[in-house]
C-alpha atoms as a PDB file:
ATOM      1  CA  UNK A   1      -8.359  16.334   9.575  1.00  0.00           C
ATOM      2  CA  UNK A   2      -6.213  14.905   6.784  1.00  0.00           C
ATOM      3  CA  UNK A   3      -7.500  15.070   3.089  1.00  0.00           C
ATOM      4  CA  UNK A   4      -9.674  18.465   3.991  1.00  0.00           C
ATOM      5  CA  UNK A   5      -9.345  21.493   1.736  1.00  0.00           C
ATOM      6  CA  UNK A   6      -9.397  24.529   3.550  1.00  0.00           C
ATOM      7  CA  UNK A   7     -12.922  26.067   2.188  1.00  0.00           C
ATOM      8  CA  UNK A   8     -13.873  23.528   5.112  1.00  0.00           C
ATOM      9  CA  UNK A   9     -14.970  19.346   4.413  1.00  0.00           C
ATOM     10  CA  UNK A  10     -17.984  17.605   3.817  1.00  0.00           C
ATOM     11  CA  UNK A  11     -18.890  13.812   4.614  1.00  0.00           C
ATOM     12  CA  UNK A  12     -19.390  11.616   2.245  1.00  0.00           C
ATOM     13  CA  UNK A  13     -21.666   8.818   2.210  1.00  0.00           C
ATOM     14  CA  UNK A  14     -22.897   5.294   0.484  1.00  0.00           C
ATOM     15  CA  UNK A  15     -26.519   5.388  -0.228  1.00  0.00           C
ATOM     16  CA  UNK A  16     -26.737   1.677  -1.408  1.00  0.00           C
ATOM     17  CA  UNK A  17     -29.959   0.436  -3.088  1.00  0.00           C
ATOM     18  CA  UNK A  18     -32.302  -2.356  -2.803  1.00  0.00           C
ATOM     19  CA  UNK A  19     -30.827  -3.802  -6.383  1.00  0.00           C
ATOM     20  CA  UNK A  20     -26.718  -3.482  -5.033  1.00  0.00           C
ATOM     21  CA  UNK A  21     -26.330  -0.150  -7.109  1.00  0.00           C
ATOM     22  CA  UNK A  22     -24.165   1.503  -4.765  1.00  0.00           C
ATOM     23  CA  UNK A  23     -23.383   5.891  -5.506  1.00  0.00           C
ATOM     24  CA  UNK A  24     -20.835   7.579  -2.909  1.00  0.00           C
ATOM     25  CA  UNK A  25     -21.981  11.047  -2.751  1.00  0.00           C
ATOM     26  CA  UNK A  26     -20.206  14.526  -2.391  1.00  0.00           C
ATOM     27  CA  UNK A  27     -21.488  15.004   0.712  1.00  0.00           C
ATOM     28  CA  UNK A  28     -24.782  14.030   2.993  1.00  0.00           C
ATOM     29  CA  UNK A  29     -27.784  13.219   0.993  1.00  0.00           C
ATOM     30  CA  UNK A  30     -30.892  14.936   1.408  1.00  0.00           C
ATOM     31  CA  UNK A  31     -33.474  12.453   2.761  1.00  0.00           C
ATOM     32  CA  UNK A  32     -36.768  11.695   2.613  1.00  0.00           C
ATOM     33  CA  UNK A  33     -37.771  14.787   0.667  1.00  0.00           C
ATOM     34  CA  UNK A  34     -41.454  15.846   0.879  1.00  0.00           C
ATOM     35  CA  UNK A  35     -42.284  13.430  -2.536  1.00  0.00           C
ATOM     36  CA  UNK A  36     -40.749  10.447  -1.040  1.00  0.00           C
ATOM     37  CA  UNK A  37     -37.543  10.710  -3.156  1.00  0.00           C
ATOM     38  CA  UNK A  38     -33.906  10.763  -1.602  1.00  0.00           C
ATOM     39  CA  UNK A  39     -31.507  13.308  -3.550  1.00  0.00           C
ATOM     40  CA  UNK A  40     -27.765  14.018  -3.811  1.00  0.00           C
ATOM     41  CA  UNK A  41     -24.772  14.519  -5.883  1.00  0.00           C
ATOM     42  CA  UNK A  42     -22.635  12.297  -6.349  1.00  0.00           C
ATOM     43  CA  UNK A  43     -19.422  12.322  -6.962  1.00  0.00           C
ATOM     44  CA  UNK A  44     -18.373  12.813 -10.271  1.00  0.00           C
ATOM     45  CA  UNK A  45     -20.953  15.863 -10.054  1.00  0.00           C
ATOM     46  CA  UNK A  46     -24.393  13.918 -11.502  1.00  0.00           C
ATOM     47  CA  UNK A  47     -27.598  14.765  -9.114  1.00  0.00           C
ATOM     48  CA  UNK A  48     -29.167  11.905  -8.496  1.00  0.00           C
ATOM     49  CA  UNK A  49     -32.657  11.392  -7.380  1.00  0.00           C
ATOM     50  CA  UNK A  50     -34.500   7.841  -6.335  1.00  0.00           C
ATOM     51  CA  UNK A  51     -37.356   7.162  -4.684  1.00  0.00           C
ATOM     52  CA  UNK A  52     -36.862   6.309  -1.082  1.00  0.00           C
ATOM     53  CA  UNK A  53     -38.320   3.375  -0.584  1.00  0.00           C
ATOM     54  CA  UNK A  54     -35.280   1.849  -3.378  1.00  0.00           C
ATOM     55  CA  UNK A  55     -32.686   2.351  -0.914  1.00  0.00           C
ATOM     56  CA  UNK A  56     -31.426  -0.229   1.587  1.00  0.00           C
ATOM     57  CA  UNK A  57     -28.872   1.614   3.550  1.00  0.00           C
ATOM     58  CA  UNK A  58     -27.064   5.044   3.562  1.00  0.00           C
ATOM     59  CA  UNK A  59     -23.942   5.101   5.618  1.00  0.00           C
ATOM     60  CA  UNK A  60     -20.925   7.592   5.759  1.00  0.00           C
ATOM     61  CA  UNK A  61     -17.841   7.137   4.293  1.00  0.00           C
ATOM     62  CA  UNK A  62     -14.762   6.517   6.578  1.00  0.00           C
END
């Protein structure tokens, strides 16, 4: 796969909110964690952490 380092590749995704913020992430977010919140890094290296029910869509990168 083209673009891949060889430690091995992660997906990245779009987790788009309900207000049109949109945050590509490192790699898959962590859903629906046990408080209701949705959590991931993204990619200039911030953790990010909103509540589920804010976000519209998440969908991985092509």
């Amino acid at each position: 796969m083209a673009g891949c380092s060889l430690a091995g590749c992660s997906s990245s995704s779009v987790v788009m909110l309900q207000d049109g913020t949109q945050y590509v992430t490192k790699d898959s977010p962590r859903t629906y964690t046990r408080d209701g919140f949705v959590q991931f890094t993204d990619i200039s290296g911030r953790h990010v952490r909103v509540r589920a029910d804010e976000v519209a869509n998440i969908k991985e990168e092509d």
